[in-house]
Each structure stands twice: as structure tokens, then as C-alpha cells.
Protein backbone atom coordinates (compact mmCIF):
# COMPACT_ATOMS: atom_id res chain seq x y z
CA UNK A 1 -1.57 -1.26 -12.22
CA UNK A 2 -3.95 1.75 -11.94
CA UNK A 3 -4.20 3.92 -9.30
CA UNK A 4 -7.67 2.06 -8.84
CA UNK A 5 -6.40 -1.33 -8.89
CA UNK A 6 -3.80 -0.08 -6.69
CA UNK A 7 -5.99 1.42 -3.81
CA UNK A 8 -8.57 -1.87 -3.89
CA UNK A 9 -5.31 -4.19 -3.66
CA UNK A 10 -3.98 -2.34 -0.34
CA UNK A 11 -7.32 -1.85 0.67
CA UNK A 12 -7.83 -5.82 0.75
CA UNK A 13 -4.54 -6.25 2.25
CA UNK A 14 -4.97 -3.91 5.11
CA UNK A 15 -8.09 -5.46 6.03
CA UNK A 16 -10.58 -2.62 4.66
CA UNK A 17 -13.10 -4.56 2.61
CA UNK A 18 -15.62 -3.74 -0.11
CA UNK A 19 -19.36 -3.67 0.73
CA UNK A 20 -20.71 -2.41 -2.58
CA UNK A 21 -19.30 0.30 -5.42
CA UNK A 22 -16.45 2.56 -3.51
CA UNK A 23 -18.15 1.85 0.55
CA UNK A 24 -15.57 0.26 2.25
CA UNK A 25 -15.84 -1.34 5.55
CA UNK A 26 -12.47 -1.16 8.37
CA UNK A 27 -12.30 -4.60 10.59
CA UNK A 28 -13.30 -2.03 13.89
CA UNK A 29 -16.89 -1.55 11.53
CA UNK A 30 -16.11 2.55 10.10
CA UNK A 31 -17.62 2.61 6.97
CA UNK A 32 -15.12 5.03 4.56
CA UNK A 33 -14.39 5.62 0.93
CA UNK A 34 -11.69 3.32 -0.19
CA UNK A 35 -8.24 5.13 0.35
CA UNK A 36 -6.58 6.71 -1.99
CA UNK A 37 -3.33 4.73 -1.72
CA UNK A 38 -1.43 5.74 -4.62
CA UNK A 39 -1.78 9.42 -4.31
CA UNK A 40 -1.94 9.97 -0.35
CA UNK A 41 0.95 9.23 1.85
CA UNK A 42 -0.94 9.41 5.15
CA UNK A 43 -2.75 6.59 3.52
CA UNK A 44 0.30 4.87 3.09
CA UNK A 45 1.83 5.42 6.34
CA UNK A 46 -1.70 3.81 7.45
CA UNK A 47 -0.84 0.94 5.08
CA UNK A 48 2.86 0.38 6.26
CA UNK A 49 1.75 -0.01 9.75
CA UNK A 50 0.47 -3.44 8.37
CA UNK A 51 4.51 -4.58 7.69
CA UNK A 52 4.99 -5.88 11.40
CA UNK A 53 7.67 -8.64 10.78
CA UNK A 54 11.11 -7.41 10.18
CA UNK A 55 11.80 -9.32 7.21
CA UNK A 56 8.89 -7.68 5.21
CA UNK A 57 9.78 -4.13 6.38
CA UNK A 58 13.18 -4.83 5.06
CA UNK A 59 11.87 -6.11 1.92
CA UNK A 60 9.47 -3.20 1.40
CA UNK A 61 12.41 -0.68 2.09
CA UNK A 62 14.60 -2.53 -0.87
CA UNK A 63 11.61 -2.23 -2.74
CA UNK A 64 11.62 1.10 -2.77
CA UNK A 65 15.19 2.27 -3.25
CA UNK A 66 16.17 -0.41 -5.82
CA UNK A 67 19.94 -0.11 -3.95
CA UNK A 68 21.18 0.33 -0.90
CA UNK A 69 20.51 4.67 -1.12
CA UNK A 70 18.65 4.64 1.79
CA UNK A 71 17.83 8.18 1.50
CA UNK A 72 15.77 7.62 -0.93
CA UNK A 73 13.03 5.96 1.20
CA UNK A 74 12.20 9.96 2.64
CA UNK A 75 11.26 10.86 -0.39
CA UNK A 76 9.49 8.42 -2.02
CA UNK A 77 5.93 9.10 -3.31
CA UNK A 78 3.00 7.68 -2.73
CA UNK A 79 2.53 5.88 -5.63
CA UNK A 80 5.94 4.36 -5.39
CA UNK A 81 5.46 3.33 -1.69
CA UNK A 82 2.09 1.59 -2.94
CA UNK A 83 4.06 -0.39 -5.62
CA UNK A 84 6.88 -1.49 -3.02
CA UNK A 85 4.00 -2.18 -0.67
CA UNK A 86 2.87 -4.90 -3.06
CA UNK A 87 5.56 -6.09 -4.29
CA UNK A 88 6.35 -7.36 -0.45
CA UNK A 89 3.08 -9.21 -0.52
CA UNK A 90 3.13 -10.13 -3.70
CA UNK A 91 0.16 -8.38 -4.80
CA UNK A 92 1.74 -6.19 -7.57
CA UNK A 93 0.65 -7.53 -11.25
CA UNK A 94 2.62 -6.19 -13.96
CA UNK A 95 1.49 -4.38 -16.95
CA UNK A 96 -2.16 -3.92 -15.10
């Protein structure tokens, strides 16, 4: 996926939807440029906050280290947080 196609996926997940070209509108009414997911890890610390269940925040953690290095989940990028991040909710589409 683009870094695009990226940022509008998490954007729709997290509740921040499009009015019209990049204007996004957050469910409290702030109208903000669509994050940039895949290059910003505040953004994605914004985004995780939306993995309340266990289970998913598991899942998005395995996602990311692809083992049980554990470690490796403090220094994952942005980008690679994004991809886990979909790949919980089954958002990510391969070869996009």
C-alpha cells in the first residue's frame, strides 16, 4: 500500500472521515488534514489508542515483531506500526 492509501485506511478506521480532497473531519467535529500515518509516530500512537481489546493489542504487537523479540516493538517505525495496525483489522491489501 502507499503511504496515501495507508493514512486514508487508518484514518477511516480511527473514525476521522473524509469531507472532500485531503479535509478530514474527527467524530468530536475538528476539521484537520488527514494524518500522516505512515511517516508520524505521534500519529500512530493516536491510532493505537483505537486497539482497546486485549486480543487485538496482542495481535498488533505480533504483527510487528514477526517473533516473540519483543524489543523490537520500541523501535519500530511508523510505517511498520501502520502496516501491523492493519493487518489487526484486516485492512492491509497486499501489493497496493
Amino acid at each position: 500500500m502507499t503511504d496515501e492509501q495507508i493514512n486514508r485506511a487508518i484514518a477511516e478506521a480511527c473514525d476521522i472521515v473524509g469531507k472532500s480532497g485531503e479535509i478530514y473531519k474527527t467524530p468530536d467535529g475538528w476539521v484537520v488534514d488527514c494524518p500522516q500515518f505512515a511517516t508520524d509516530l505521534n500519529a500512530m500512537h493516536e491510532a493505537e489508542k483505537v486497539l482497546r481489546d486485549k486480543e487485538l493489542l496482542f495481535e498488533y504487537g505480533m504483527h510487528i515483531s514477526n517473533s516473540h523479540h519483543y524489543e523490537y516493538l520500541l523501535r519500530a517505525t511508523a510505517r511498520e506500526r501502520a502496516e501491523a495496525f492493519l493487518r489487526t483489522l484486516g485492512k492491509w491489501e497486499e501489493g497496493k
